[in-house]
Protein backbone atom coordinates (compact mmCIF):
# COMPACT_ATOMS: atom_id res chain seq x y z
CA UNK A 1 -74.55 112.37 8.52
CA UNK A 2 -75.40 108.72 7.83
CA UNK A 3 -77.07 105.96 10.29
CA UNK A 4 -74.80 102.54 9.97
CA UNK A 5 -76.78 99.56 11.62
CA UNK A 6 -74.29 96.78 12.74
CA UNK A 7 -75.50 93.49 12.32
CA UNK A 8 -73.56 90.52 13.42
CA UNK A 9 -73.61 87.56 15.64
CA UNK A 10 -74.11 88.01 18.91
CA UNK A 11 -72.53 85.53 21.40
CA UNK A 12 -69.99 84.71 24.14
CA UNK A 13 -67.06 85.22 21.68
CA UNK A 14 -65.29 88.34 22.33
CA UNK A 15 -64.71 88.83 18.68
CA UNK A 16 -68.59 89.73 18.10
CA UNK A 17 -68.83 92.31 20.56
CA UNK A 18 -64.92 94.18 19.32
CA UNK A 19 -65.64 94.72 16.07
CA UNK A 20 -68.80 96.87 16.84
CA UNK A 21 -66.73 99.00 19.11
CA UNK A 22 -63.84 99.19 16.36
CA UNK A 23 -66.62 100.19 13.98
CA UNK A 24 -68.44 102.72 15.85
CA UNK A 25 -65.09 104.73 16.81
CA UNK A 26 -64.29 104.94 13.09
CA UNK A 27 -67.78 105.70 11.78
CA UNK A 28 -68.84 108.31 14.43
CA UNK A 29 -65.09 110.19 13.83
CA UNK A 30 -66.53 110.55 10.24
CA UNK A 31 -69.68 112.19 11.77
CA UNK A 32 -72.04 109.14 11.26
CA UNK A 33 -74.85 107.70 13.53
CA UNK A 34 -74.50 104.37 14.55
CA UNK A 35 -77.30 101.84 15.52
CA UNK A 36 -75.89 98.60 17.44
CA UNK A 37 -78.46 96.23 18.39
CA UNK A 38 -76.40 95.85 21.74
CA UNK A 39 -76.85 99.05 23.25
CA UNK A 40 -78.54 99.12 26.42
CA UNK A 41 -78.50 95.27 26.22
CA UNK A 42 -77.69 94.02 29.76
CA UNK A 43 -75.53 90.83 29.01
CA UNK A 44 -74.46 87.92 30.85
CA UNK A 45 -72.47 85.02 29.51
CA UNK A 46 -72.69 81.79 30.52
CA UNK A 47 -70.32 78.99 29.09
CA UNK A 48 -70.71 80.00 25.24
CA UNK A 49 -74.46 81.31 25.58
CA UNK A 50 -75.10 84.97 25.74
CA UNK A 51 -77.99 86.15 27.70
CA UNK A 52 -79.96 89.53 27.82
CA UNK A 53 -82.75 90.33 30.80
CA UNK A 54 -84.92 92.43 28.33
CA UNK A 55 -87.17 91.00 26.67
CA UNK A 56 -86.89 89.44 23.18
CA UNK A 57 -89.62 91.14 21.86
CA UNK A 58 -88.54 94.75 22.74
CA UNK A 59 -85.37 94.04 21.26
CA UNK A 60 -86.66 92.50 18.14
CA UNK A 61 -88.99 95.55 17.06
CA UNK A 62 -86.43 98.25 18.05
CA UNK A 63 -83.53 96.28 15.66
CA UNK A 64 -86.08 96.34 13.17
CA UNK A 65 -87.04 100.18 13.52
CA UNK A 66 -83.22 100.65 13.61
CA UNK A 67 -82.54 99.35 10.57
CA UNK A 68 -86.04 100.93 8.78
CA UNK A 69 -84.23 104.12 9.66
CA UNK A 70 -80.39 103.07 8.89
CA UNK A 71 -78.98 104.18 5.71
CA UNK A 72 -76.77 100.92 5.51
CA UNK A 73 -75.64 97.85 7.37
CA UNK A 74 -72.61 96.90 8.13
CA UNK A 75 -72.70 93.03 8.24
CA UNK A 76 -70.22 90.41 10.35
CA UNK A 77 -70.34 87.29 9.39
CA UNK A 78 -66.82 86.34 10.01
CA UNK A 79 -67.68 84.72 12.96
CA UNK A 80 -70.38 82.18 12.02
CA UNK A 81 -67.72 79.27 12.24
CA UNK A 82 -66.21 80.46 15.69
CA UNK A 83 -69.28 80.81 17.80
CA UNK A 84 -70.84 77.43 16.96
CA UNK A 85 -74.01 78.73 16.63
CA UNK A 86 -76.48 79.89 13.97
CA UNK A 87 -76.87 83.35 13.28
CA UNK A 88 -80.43 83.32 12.90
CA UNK A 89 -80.75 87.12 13.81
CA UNK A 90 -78.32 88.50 11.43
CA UNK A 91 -80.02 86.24 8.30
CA UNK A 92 -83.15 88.10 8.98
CA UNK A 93 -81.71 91.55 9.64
CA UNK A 94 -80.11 91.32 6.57
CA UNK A 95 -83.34 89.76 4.53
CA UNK A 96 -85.16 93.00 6.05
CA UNK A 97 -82.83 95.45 4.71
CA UNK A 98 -82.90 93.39 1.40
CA UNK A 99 -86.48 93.94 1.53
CA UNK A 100 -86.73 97.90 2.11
CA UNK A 101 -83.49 97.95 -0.24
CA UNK A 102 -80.91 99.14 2.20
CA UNK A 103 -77.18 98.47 0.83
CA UNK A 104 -75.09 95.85 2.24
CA UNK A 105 -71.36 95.63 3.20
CA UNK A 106 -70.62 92.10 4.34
CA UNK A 107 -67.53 90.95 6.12
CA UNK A 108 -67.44 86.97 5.37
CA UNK A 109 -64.24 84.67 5.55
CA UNK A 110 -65.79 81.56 4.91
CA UNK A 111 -65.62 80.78 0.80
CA UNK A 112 -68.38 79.23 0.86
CA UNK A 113 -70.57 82.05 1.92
CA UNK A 114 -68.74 84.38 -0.24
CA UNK A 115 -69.81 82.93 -3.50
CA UNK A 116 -73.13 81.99 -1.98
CA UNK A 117 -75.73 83.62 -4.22
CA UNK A 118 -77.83 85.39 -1.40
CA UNK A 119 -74.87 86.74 0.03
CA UNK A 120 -72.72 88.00 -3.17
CA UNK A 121 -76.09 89.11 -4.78
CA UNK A 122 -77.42 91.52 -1.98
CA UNK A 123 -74.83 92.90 -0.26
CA UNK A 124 -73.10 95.92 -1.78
CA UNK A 125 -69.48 94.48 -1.59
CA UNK A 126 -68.23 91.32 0.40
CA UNK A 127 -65.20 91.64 1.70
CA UNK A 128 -63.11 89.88 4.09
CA UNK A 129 -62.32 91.82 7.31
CA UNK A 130 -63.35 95.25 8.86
CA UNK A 131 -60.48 97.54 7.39
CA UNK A 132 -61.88 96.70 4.06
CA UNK A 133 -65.46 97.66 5.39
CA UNK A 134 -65.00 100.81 7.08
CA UNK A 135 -62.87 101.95 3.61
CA UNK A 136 -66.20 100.86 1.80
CA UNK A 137 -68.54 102.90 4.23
CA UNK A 138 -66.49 105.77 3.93
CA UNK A 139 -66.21 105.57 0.25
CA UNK A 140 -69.67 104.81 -0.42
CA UNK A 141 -71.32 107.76 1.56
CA UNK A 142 -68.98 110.32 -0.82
CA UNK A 143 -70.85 111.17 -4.24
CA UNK A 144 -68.60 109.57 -6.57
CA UNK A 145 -68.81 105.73 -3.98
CA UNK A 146 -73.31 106.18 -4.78
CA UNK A 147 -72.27 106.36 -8.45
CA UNK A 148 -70.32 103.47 -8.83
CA UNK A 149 -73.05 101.91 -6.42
CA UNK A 150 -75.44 102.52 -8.60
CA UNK A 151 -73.93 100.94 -11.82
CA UNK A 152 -72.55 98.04 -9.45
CA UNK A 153 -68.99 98.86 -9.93
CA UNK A 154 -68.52 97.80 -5.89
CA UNK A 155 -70.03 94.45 -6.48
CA UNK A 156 -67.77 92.52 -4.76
C-alpha cells in the first residue's frame, strides 16, 4: 500500500474539488492511502473565493507532513486557467516534494506549462487529464513502472 498526496488548486470551481474524489475512489480500490489537503476542511464559497474556518497555519504544516510521508503526488494543474487565480499552494507543494525527491505525475492542459522546464523536468510524466494519471499511478507502483522510472523511460 502506497500514500498518493493530491495537490491541486483549490477554489470555487467545481472541477478542483471532482477530480480528488474521482482519484481517491480509483486509488483506494487499488488498496492505496490517499492524503487530500481538503479533508476535514470546512469550506464556504463565496462568489469565486473559497474559504476555510481553520486556520492557515494548521493546514499548512499538516499538507506538508502529508506529503513528507506520501510516496507520490498526484498534481492538477488543469485548472490554473479556469479559476482565475494563482495556484500559489500547489507551486510550493510540488517544490517540497521536488525537494525530498518525491515523484511527480502532473495533469497540465495548458502548452505552455507542459514544455515549461520546471514542470517537464520534475514531474515523473505530464500528461493531460486524470485517466492518463491514475493509469500512471497504477503502473508506476508495479515493479516493472519503478524500473522504467528509474531510467526515465516515463518522462513525459
Amino acid at each position: 500500500m502506497k500514500t498518493i498526496y493530491l495537490a491541486g488548486t483549490i477554489s470555487a470551481d467545481e472541477g478542483t474539488r471532482w477530480w480528488r474524489q474521482v482519484a481517491q475512489y480509483f486509488l483506494r480500490k487499488l488498496g492505496h492511502q490517499v492524503r487530500d489537503p481538503l479533508r476535514g476542511k470546512v469550506l464556504t464559497v463565496d462568489g469565486k473565493e473559497v474559504f476555510s474556518d481553520i486556520p492557515g497555519t494548521c493546514f499548512y504544516n499538516r499538507d506538508l507532513r502529508d506529503i513528507r510521508e506520501s510516496d507520490l503526488l498526484l498534481v492538477d494543474l488543469t485548472h490554473l486557467d479556469s479559476t482565475n487565480r494563482p495556484s500559489c499552494g500547489t507551486f510550493m507543494e510540488m517544490g517540497y516534494a521536488l525537494a525530498l525527491g518525491k515523484p511527480m505525475i502532473v495533469m497540465c492542459k495548458n502548452p505552455a506549462l507542459l514544455v515549461h522546464p520546471f514542470i517537464a523536468n520534475s514531474a515523473l510524466a505530464v500528461v493531460e487529464d486524470l485517466d492518463e494519471a491514475l493509469k500512471l499511478v497504477a503502473f508506476y507502483f508495479h515493479s516493472a513502472g519503478q524500473e522504467l522510472a528509474q531510467c526515465g523511460t516515463l518522462k513525459g
